[in-house]
Protein backbone atom coordinates (compact mmCIF):
# COMPACT_ATOMS: atom_id res chain seq x y z
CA UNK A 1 222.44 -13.73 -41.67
CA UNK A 2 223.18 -13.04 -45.37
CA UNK A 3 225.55 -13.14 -47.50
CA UNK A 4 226.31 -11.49 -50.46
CA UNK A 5 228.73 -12.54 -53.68
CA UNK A 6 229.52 -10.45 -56.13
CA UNK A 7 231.29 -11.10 -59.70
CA UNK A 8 231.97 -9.45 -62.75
CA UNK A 9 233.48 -6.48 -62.48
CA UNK A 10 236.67 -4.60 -65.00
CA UNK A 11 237.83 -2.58 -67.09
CA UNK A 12 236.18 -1.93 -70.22
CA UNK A 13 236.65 1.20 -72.90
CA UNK A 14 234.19 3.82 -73.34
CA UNK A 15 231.34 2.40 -74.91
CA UNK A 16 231.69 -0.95 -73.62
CA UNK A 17 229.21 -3.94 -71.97
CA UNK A 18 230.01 -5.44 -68.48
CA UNK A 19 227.32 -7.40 -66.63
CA UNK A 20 227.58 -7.89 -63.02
CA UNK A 21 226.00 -10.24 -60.82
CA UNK A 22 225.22 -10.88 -57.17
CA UNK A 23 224.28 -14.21 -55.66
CA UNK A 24 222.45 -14.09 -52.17
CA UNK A 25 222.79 -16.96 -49.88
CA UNK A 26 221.73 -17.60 -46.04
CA UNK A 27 218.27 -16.28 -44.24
CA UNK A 28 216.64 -15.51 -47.01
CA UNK A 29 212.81 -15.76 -46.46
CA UNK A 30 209.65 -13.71 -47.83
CA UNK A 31 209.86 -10.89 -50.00
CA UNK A 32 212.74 -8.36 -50.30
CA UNK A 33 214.63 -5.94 -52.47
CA UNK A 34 218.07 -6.28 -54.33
CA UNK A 35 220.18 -4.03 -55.74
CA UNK A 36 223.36 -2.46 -56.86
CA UNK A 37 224.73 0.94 -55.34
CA UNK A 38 228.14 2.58 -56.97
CA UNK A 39 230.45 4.99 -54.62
CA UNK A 40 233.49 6.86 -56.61
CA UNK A 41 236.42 8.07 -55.08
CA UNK A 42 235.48 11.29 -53.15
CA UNK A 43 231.71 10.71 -53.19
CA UNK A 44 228.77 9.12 -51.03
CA UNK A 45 227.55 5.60 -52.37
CA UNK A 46 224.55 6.26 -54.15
CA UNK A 47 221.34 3.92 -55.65
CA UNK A 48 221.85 2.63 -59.05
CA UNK A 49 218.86 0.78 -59.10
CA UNK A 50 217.00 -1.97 -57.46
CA UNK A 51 214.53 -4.94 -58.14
CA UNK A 52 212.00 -6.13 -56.15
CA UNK A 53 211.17 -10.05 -55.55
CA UNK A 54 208.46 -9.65 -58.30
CA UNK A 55 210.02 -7.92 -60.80
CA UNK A 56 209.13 -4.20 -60.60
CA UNK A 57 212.36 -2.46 -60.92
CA UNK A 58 213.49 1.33 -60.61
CA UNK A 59 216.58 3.08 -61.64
CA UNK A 60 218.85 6.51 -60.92
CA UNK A 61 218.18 8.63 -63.25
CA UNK A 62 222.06 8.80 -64.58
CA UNK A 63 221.83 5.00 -65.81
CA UNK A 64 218.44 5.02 -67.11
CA UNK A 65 218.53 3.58 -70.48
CA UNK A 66 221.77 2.12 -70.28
CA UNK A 67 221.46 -0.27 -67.39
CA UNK A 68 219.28 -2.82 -66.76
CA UNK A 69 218.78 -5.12 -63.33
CA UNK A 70 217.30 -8.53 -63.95
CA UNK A 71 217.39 -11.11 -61.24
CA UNK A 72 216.67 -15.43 -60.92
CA UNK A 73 214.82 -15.55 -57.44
CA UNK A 74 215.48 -19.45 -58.11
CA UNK A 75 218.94 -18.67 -57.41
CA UNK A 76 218.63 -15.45 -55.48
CA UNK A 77 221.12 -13.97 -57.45
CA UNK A 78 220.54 -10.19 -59.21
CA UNK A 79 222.71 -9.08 -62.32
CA UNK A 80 223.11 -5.68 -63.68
CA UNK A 81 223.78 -5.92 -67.18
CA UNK A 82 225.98 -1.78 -67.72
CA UNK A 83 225.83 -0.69 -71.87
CA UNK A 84 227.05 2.02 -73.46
CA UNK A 85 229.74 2.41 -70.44
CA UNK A 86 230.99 6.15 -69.57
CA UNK A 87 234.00 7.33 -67.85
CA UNK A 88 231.74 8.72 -65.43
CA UNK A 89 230.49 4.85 -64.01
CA UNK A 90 233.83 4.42 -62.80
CA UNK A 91 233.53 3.31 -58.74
CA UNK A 92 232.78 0.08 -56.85
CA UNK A 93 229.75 -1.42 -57.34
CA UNK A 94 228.43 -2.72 -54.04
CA UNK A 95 225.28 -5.26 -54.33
CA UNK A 96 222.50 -4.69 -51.52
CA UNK A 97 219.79 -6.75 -50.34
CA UNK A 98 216.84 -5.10 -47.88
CA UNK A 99 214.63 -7.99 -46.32
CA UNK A 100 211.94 -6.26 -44.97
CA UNK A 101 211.31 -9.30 -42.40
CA UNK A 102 214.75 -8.63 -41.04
CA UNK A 103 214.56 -4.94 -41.31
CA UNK A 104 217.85 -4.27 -42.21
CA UNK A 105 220.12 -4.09 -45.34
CA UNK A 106 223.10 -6.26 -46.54
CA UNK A 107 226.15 -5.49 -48.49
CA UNK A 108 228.35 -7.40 -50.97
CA UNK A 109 232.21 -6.64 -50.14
CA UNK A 110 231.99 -4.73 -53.89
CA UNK A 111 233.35 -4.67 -57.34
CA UNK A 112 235.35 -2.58 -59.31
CA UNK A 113 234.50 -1.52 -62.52
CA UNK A 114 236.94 1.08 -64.72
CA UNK A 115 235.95 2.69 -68.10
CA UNK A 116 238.75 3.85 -69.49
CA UNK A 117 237.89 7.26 -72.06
């Protein structure tokens, strides 16, 4: 099993810097993926971006340029550092892990972040 522990979440004004971050613990073995997916009221979660174990990242579209995913595979933990904040990345962040050993995906219990307009 794996867990997944997510921090750093608020509200912040339009324009504003939060950085989020994600610390992975249990069966954790080979390579894998990890990630943060956003879901707002009324919509379907959807991919904000992900990191692989070395390095190579890729983002959606909407958030290119604005956030950035880093992670510390010495700590398994993954961050997503948000600038230049819109109303429009209001939801709950929800961190994801995909081990391709297990085959399977893991979620964080999620995060809410608010920018206010």
């Amino acid at each position: 099993q794996v867990q997944l522990v997510e921090s750093g979440g608020g509200l912040v004004q339009n324009g504003g810097s939060l950085r989020l971050s994600c610390a992975a613990s249990g069966s954790i073995f080979g390579g894998n993926f990890m990630g943060w997916y956003r879901q707002a009221p009324g919509t379907e979660r959807e991919l904000v971006g992900r990191i692989s174990t070395g390095g190579s990242a890729n983002y959606a579209d909407a958030v290119k340029g604005r956030l950035t995913i880093s992670r510390d595979n010495a700590k398994n933990t993954v961050y997503l550092q948000m600038n230049n904040l819109k109303p429009e990345d209001t939801a709950v962040y929800y961190c994801n892990l995909f081990s391709p050993l297990w085959g399977r995906d893991y979620w964080g219990q999620g995060t809410q972040v608010t920018v206010s307009s």
